[in-house]
Protein backbone atom coordinates (compact mmCIF):
# COMPACT_ATOMS: atom_id res chain seq x y z
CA UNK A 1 108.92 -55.63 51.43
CA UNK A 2 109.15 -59.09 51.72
CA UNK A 3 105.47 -59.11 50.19
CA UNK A 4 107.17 -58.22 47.07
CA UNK A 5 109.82 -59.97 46.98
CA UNK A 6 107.50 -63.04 47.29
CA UNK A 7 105.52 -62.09 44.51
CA UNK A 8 108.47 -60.93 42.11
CA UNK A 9 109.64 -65.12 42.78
CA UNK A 10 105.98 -65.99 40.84
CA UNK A 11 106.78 -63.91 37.80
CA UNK A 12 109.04 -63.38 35.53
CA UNK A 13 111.43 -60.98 36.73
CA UNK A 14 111.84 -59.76 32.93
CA UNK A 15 108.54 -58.64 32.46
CA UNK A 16 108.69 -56.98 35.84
CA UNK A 17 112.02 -55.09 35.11
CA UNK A 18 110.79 -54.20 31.34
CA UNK A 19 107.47 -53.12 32.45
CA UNK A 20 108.87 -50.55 35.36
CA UNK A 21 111.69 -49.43 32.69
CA UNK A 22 108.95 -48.34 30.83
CA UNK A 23 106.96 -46.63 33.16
CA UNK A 24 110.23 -44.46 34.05
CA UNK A 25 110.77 -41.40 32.02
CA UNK A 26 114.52 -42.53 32.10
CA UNK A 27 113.69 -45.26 29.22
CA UNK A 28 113.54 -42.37 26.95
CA UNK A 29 116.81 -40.79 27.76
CA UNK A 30 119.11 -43.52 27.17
CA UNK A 31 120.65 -43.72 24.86
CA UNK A 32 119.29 -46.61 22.16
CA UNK A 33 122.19 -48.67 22.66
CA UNK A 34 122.28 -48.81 25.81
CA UNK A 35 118.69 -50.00 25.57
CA UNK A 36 119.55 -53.04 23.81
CA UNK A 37 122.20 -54.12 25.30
CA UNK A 38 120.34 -54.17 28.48
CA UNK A 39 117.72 -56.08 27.02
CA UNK A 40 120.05 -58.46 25.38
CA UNK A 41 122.03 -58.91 29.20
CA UNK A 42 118.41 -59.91 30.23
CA UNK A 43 117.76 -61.98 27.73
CA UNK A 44 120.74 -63.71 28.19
CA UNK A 45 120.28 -64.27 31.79
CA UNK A 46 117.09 -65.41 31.46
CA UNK A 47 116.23 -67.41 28.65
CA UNK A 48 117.21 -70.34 30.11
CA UNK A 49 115.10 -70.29 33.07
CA UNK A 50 112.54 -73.03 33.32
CA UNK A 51 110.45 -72.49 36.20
CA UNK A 52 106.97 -72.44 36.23
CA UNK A 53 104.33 -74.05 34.01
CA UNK A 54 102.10 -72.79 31.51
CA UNK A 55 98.58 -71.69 33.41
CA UNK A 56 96.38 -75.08 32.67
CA UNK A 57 93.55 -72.95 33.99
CA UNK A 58 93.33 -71.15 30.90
CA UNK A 59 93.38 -73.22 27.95
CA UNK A 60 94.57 -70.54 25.15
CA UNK A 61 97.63 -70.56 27.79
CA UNK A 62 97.88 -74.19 28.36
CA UNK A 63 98.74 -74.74 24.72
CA UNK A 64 101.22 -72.19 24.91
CA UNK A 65 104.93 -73.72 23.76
CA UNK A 66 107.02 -72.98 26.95
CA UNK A 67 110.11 -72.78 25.13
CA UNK A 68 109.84 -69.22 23.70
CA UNK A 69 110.72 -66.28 25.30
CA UNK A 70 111.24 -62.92 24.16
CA UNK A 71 111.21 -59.44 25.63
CA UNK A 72 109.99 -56.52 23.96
CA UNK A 73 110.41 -52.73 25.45
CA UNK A 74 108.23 -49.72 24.40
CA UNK A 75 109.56 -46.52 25.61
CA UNK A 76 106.94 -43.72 26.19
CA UNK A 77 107.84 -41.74 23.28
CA UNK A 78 107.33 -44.93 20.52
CA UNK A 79 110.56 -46.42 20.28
CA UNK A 80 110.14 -50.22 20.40
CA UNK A 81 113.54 -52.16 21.51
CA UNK A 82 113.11 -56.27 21.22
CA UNK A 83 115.03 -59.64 21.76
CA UNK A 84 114.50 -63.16 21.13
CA UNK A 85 111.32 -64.99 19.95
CA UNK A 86 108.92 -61.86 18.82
CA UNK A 87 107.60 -63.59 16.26
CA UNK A 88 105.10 -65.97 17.98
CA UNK A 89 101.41 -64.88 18.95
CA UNK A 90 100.54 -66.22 22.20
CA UNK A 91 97.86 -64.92 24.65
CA UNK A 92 98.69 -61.95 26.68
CA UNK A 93 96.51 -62.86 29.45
CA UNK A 94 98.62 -63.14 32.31
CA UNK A 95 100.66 -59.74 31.65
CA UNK A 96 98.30 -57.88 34.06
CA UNK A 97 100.25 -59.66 36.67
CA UNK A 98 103.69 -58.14 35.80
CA UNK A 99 101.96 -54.61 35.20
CA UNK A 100 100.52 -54.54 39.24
CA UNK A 101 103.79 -56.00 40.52
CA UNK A 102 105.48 -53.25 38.64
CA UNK A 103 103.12 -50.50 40.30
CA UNK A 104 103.56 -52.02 43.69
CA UNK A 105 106.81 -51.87 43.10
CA UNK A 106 106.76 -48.61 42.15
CA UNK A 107 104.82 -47.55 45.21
CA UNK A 108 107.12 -49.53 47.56
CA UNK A 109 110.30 -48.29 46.48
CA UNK A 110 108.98 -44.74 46.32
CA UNK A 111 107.54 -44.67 50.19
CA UNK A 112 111.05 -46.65 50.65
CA UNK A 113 113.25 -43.69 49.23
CA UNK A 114 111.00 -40.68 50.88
CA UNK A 115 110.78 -42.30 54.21
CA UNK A 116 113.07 -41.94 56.82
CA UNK A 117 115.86 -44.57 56.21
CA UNK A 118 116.53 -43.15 53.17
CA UNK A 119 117.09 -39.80 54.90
């Protein structure tokens, strides 16, 4: 666990949460509302948050303005649900990063729940 943890610290705990949401058959259920308002909480919350840098290994990335930030949310049924600066075309490079965390995490909480603290 505290593997994950670690690794959630390196990446943008946005993309994390919006990625698993999506993943989760539950996305679809709620109501559309809901949806937004949740993504407009996280928006909030985060768009402030200035840690990091750009990846200079990459140069498409490395020109990257580091003042946008937007979160967009695609349900598995089609509905798309965004906030913030979704206007801009940047590189998507780096996403693969918040899609494996968001398995892991996946994997960890599920052998978490059916294991035998959870019991």
């Amino acid at each position: 666990m505290n593997s994950i943890k670690k690794t959630l610290q390196y990446t943008r705990m946005v993309a994390v949460i919006a990625v698993a949401t999506v993943a989760s058959p539950m996305a679809s259920a709620l109501e559309p509302a809901k949806i937004e308002a949740a993504l407009q909480l996280a928006y909030d919350k985060y768009k402030n948050l200035k840690e990091g840098v750009n990846a200079n290994y990459i140069p498409v990335l490395a020109k990257v303005d580091s003042n946008i930030f937007g979160i967009a949310l695609v349900t598995t049924d089609g509905k798309v649900y965004s906030v913030g600066d979704i206007n801009s075309e940047v590189s998507i490079q780096s996403i693969l990063f918040a899609i494996k965390n968001a398995h892991k995490l996946d994997d960890v909480l599920h052998d978490y729940a059916f294991s035998s603290r959870m019991i």
